[in-house]
Structures are given as C-alpha cells and as structure tokens.
Protein backbone atom coordinates (compact mmCIF):
# COMPACT_ATOMS: atom_id res chain seq x y z
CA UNK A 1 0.00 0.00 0.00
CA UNK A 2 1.42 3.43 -0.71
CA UNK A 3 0.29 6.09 1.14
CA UNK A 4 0.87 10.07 0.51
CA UNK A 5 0.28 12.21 3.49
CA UNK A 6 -1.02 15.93 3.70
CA UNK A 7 0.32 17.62 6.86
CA UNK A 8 0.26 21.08 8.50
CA UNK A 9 1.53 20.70 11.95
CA UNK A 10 4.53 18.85 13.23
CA UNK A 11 2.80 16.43 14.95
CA UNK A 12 2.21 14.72 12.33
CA UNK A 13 6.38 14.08 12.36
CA UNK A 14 5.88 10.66 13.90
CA UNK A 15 3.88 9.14 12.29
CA UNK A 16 5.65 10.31 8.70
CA UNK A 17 8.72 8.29 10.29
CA UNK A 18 6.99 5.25 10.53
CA UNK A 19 5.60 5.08 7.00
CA UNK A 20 9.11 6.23 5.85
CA UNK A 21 10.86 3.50 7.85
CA UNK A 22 8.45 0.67 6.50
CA UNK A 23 8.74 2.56 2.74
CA UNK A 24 4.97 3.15 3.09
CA UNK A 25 5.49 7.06 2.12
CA UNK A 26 4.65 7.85 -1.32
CA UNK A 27 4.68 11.64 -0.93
CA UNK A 28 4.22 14.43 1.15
CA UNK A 29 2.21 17.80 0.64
CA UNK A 30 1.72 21.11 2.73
CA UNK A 31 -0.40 23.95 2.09
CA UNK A 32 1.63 26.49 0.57
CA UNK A 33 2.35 28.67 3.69
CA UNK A 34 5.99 28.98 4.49
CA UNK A 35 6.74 27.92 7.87
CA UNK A 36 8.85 25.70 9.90
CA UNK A 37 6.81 22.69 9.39
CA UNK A 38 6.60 23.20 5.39
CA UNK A 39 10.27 23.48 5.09
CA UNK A 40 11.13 20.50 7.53
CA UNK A 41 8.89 18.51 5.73
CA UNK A 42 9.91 20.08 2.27
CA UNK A 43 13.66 18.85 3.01
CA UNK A 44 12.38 15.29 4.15
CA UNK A 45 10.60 14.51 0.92
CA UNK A 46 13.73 16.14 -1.24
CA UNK A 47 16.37 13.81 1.22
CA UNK A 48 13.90 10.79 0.26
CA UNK A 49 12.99 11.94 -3.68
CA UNK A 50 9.46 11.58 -2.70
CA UNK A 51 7.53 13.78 -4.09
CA UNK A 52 6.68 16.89 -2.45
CA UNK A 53 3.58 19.17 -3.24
CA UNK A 54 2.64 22.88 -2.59
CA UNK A 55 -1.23 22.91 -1.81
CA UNK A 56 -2.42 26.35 -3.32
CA UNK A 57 -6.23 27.61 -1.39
CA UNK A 58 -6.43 30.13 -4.67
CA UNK A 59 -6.09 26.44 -6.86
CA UNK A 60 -7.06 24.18 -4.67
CA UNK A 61 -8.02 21.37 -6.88
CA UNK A 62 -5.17 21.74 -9.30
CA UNK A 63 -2.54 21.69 -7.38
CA UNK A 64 -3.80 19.12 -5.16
CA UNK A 65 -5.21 16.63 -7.61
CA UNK A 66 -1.97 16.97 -9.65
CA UNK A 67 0.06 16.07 -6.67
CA UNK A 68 -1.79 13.14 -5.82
CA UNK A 69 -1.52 11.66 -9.42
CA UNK A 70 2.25 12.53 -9.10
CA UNK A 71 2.38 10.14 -6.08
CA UNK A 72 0.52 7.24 -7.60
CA UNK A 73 -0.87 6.75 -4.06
CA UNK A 74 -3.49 4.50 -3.04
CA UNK A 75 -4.89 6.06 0.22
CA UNK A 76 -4.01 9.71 1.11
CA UNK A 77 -3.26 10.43 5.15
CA UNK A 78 -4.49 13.28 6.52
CA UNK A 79 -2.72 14.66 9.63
CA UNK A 80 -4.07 18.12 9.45
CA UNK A 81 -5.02 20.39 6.75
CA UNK A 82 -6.62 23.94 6.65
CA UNK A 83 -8.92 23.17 3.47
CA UNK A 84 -11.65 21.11 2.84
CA UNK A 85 -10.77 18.19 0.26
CA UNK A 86 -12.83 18.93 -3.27
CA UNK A 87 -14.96 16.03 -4.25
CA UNK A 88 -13.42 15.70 -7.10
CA UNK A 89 -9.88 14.89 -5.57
CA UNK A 90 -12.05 12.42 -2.93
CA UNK A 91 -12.10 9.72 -5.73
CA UNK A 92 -8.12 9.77 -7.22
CA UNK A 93 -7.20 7.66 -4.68
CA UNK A 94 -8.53 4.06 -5.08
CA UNK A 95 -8.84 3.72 -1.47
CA UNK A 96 -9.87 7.39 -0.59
CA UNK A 97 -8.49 9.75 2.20
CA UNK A 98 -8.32 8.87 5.68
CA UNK A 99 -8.38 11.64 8.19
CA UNK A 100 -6.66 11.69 11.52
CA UNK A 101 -9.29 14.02 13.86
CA UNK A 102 -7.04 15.87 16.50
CA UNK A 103 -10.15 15.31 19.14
CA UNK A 104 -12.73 12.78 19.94
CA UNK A 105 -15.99 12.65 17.66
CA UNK A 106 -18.21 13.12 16.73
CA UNK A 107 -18.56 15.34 20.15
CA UNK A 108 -15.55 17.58 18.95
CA UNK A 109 -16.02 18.23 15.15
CA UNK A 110 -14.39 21.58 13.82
CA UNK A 111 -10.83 23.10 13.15
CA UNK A 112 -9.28 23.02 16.73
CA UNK A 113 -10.70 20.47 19.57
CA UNK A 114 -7.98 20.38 21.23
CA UNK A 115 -9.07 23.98 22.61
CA UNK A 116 -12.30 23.21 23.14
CA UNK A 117 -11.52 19.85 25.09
CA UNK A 118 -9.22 21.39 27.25
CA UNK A 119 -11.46 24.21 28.08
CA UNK A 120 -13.98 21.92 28.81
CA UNK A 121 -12.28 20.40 31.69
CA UNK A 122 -12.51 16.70 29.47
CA UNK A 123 -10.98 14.40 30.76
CA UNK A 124 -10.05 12.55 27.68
CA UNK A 125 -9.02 13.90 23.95
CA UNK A 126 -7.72 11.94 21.59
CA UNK A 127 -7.20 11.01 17.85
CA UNK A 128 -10.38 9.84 15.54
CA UNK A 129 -9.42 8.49 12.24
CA UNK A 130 -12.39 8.46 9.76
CA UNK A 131 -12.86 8.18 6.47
CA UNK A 132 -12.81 11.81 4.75
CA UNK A 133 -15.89 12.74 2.77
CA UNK A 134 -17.39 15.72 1.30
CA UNK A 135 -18.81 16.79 4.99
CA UNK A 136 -16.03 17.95 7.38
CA UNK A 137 -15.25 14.95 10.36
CA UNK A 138 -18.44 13.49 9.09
CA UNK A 139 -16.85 10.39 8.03
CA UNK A 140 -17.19 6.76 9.55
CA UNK A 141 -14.97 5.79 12.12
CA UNK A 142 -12.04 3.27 11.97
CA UNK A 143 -9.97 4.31 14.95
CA UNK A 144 -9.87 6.16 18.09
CA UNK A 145 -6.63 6.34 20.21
CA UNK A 146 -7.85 8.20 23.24
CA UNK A 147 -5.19 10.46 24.97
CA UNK A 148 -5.56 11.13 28.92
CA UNK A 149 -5.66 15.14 29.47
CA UNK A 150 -4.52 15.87 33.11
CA UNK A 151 -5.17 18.83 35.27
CA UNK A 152 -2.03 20.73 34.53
CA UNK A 153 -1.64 20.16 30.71
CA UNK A 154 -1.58 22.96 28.51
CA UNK A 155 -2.08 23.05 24.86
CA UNK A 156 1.00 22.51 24.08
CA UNK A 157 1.42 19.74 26.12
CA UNK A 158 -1.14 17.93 24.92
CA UNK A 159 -0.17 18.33 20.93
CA UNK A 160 3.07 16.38 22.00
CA UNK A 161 0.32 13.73 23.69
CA UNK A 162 -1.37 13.65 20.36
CA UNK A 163 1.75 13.41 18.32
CA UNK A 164 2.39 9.79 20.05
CA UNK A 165 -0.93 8.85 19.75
CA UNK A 166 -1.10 9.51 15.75
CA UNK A 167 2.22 7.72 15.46
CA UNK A 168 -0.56 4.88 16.98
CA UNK A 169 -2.92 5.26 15.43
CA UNK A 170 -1.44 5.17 11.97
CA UNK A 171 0.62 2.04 12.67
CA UNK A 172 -3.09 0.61 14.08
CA UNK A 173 -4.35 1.83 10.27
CA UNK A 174 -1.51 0.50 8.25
CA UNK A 175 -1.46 -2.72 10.28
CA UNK A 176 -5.19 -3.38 10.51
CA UNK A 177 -5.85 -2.15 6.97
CA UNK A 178 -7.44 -4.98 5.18
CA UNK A 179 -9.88 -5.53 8.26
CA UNK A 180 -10.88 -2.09 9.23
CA UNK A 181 -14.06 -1.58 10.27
CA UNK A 182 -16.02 1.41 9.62
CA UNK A 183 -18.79 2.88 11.85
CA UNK A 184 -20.93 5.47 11.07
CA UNK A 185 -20.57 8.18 13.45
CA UNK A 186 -23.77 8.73 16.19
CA UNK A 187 -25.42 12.03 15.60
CA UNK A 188 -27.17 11.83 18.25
CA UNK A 189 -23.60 13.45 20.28
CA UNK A 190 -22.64 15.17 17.53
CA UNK A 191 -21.12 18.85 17.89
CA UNK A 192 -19.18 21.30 16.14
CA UNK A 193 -16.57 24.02 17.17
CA UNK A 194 -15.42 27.17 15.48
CA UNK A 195 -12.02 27.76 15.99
CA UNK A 196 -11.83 30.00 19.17
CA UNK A 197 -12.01 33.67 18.20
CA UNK A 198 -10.06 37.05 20.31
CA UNK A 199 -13.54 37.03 21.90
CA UNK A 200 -13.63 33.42 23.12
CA UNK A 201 -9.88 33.75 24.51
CA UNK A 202 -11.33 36.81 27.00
CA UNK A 203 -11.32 35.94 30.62
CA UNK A 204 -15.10 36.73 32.18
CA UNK A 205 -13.92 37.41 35.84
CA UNK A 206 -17.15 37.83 36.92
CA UNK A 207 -19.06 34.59 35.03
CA UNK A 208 -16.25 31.94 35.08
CA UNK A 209 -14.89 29.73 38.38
CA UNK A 210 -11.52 29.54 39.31
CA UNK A 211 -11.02 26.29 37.74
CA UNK A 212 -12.79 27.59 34.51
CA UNK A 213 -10.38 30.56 34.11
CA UNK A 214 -7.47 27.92 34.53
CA UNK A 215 -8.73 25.93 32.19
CA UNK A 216 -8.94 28.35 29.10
CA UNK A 217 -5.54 29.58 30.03
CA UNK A 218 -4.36 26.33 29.41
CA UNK A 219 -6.44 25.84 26.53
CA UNK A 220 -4.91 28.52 25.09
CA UNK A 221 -0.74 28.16 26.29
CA UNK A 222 1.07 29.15 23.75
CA UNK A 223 -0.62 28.48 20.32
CA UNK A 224 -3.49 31.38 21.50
CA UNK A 225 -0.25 33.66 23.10
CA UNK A 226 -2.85 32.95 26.51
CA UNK A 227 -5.72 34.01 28.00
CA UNK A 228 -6.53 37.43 28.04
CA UNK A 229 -8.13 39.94 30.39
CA UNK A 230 -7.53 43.65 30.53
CA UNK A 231 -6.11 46.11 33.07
CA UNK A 232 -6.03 50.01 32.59
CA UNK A 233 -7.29 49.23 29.23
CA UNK A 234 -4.36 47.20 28.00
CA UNK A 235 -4.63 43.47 27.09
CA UNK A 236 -2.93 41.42 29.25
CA UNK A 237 -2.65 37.39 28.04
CA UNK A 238 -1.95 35.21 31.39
CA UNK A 239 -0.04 31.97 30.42
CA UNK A 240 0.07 29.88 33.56
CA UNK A 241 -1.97 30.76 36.96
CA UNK A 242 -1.89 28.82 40.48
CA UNK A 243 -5.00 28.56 42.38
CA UNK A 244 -5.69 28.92 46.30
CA UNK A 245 -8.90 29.09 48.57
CA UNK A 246 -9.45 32.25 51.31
CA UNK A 247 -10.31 31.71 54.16
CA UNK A 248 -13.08 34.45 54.49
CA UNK A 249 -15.51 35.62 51.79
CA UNK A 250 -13.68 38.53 50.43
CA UNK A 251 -16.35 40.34 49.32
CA UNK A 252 -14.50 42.25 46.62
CA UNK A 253 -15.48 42.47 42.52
CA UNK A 254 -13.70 39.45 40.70
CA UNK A 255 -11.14 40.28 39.11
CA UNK A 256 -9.60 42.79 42.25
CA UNK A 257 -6.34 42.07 42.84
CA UNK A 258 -5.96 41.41 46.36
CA UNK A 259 -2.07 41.45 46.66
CA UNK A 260 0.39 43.29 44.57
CA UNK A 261 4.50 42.83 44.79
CA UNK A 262 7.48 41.55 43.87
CA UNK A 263 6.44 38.32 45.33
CA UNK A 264 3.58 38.24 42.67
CA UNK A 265 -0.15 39.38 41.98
CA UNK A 266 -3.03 37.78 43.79
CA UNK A 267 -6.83 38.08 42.02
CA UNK A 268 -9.71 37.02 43.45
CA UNK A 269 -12.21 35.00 41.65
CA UNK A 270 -16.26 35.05 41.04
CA UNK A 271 -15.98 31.53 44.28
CA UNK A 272 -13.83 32.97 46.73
CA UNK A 273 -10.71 31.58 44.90
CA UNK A 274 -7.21 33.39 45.25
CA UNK A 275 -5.42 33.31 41.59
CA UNK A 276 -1.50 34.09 41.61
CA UNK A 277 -0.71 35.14 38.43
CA UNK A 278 2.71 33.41 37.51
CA UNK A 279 3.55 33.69 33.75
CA UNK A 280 1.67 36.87 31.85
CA UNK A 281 2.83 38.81 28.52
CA UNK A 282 2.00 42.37 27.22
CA UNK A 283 3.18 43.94 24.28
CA UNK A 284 6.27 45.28 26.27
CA UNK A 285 7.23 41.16 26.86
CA UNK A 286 7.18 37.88 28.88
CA UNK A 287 6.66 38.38 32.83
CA UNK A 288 6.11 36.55 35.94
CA UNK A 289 3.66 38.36 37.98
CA UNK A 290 5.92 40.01 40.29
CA UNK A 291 8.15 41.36 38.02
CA UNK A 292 4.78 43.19 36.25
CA UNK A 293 3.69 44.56 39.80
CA UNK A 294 7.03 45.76 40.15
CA UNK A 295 7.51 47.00 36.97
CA UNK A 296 4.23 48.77 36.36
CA UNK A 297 3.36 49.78 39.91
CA UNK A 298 0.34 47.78 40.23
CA UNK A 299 -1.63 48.64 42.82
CA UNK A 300 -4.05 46.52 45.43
CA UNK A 301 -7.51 47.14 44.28
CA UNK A 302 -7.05 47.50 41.12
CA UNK A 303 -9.08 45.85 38.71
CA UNK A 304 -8.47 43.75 35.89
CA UNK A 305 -11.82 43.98 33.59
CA UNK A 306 -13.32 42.84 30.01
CA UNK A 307 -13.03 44.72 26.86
CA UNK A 308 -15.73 46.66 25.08
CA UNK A 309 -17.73 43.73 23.28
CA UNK A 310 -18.44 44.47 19.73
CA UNK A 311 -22.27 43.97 18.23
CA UNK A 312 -21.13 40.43 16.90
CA UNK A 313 -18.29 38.81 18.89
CA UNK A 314 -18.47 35.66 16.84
CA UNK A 315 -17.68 37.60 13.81
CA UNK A 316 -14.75 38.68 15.23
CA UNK A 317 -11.05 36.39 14.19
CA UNK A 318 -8.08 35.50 16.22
C-alpha cells in the first residue's frame, strides 16, 4: 500500500517516520504557507525523492489533484489540513483519504478540539481516524486512540500527547488495513466548534470559576499567546496561573487584585478563589507576575476587567 500524506503541523512528524521506515510514504504535501513545518517537511521529501507538493487555497483542486496523481498513491493520510478536500480529488485515490481528527468525535467536530476539550475540563481527547468525505469529520470511524488530558496540561502539552498517539494510530491503520471496520458516526452526540475567536480567549472574571479561568488559560498556552483579560485598558494574556482558597468571603469584585509585589499578583475570583498570576505577557514582553507589579506599579484594588464587546463577537477572528 502506498500512502501520501497531507500535513500542516509537526505532529504529524511521527507518524511520517513510521511510513518512511516501512517505505509506506509515497509523498508528502503542505499547504503552501511557508513555515517551519513546510520546510522541515519540504527537506524530508527532497532527502527521500518523494515527491513533495505545494497545496495552493487560490487552486485548490489543481494543485492538489496533480500532486496526488504525481504520487501514484493509493490512500491519502491526513494529519491536518486547513482546506476542505474537493470532491473531485475524494475519488483519485482508489482507497480514498483517511483523516486523523485531533479530538474525539463526533462530540468535537471543527478546526481546533484540542481547545475546546481542554477548556472543557474533558478528561479525555484523543485522535479519531475516519474516512474523509465531502462533509467535514463526518466520516465513519475506523480508529480512536484516546489520549488522557490531566489537570495541569496545557495546549502545548497535549499536541506532544497527540503526536504519540497519531504515530498509533497510523501504525493501528496501516497494520489493521485490510480488516478495518467502519462505523458510522452517532449524531445523536454530535457537535461542532469554530475555531476560538479574540472574543472566546477573553477571561469573564465575573461569570467563570476559578477552575474555569485555569482551564482556558491552558487551553490557550502558547498556540493562543494565553488568556486574556484587561487592566487600565491594556490586554494582558496570562499563560500559567496557580489557584488557592481564602479563608473568608472577600467580598471584593472578581477580578480585584488582592495582593500586589514583587512576590507576585493575587486576584480574586467570582468563588472565593485566590489566583496568583505566575507567567503573563503584554506587548512590552514575557513576565512573571511580580516582576509586572514591580515594573508597572500595580496597585491593590485595582481591577483587571473585560473589553468593550463588539455587536457580533463571533464575527470577530483571532
């Protein structure tokens, strides 16, 4: 079986070294956006004379259908991709497209699960292969290889989770081929997530729990820059947080900082949590929170507050 793999996202890496140890790799394509990724995996397929393909939005079904001919593949891995696969380039393949789901469906359809998963407090994320058709993460099932998400793990820790668990998943696929099973996904749980937008990375002081707060700010450590809230009218994106209880109901706004210094800022929360503020960046750079008391003269009783929502907030991109 030769397979040809469309990737946009190193963690895909893995997994492209086990088809290219077991000469499984027919070729390897990247949407034509120059970036660390594209290159890496622009000097792999050169080092291997595979061939290597430029995926063009403007010519979508050109460049990509002319590619896959090119690599005389029979099933085409997908292990991330920013554009929907025309119908037409659906059938080249004899065996079709496979696509390997950073998140478990069909409960986490859309562009970026792993956001929404962590956010969510799951407990679980994982990778769903399914067949690709013309209706995005739609597909049947073949495969799910579930990844634990613990209390503490940010985005980014989980994408190196998820990098293992592809490298699984596709040696399940490749192993299993012949006696996959396919099962039609239940759309009875089914639901779908934009990408998060500026609007969904904004910390609501007021409407979301400790734990909730923590939770996006992990969600969104580092491939969001954070979570943001803003103070004197200046967006502030918090990377990393710890969380304590008071003892006594504090009876203060949340979102007042209750302790400012250069051992750190303190913020209470909408139930009676205390939030230190550990890792936070502004335009003027990286800090930990005492170093941005300190250096900004932040004061007790200050405030940290939302911004000015527009008419449409959903409207509104990253």
């Amino acid at each position: 079986m030769k397979i040809a793999v469309l990737c946009n996202h190193p963690l895909g890496l893995p997994a492209i070294d086990y088809l290219l140890a077991n000469n499984l790799l027919a070729g390897i394509a990247c949407p034509q956006i120059p970036n660390d990724n594209f290159f890496r995996l622009q000097f792999m397929a050169q080092d291997k004379n595979i061939p290597f393909g430029m995926i063009d939005e403007a010519n979508l079904q050109k460049s990509l259908s002319e590619w896959i001919k090119k690599t005389k593949a029979d099933i085409v891995f997908i292990f991330t991709f920013p554009y929907k696969i025309p119908k037409d380039c659906l059938k080249i393949p004899r065996l079709g497209f496979l696509n390997f789901h950073t998140g478990l469906l069909p409960s986490y359809r859309g562009g970026d699960p792993i956001f929404w998963q962590i956010f969510a407090q799951e407990k679980k994320g994982g990778v769903s292969v399914h067949k690709t058709t013309e209706d995005l993460d739609k597909g049947p099932l073949a495969y799910i290889e579930a990844v634990e998400i613990l209390g503490e793990d940010t985005y980014g820790q989980h994408i190196q989770k998820i990098a293992i668990a592809t490298k699984k998943a596709c040696t399940y696929i490749v192993e299993n081929f012949p006696n996959l099973k396919f099962v039609d996904q239940d759309e009875s749980l089914a639901n779908y997530q934009n990408r998060p937008n500026f609007y969904d990375l904004i910390i609501d002081w007021e409407r979301f729990s400790a734990s909730q707060i923590k939770a996006l700010i992990r969600a969104s450590n580092p491939t969001y820059g954070g979570a943001i809230t803003f103070f004197r009218g200046v967006p502030v994106h918090i990377l990393q947080v710890s969380i304590g209880s008071a003892k006594d109901p504090m009876n203060v706004k949340a979102g007042t900082i209750i302790s400012s210094g250069k051992d750190g800022i303190i913020v209470a929360t909408s139930d009676n949590k205390l939030m230190r503020l550990d890792i936070v960046y502004t335009e003027d750079g990286f800090f930990t929170g005492g170093k941005l008391a300190v250096t900004f003269d932040i004061k007790e009783k200050e405030l940290f507050t939302l911004p000015p929502l527009p008419p449409n907030p959903e409207e509104v991109a990253v």
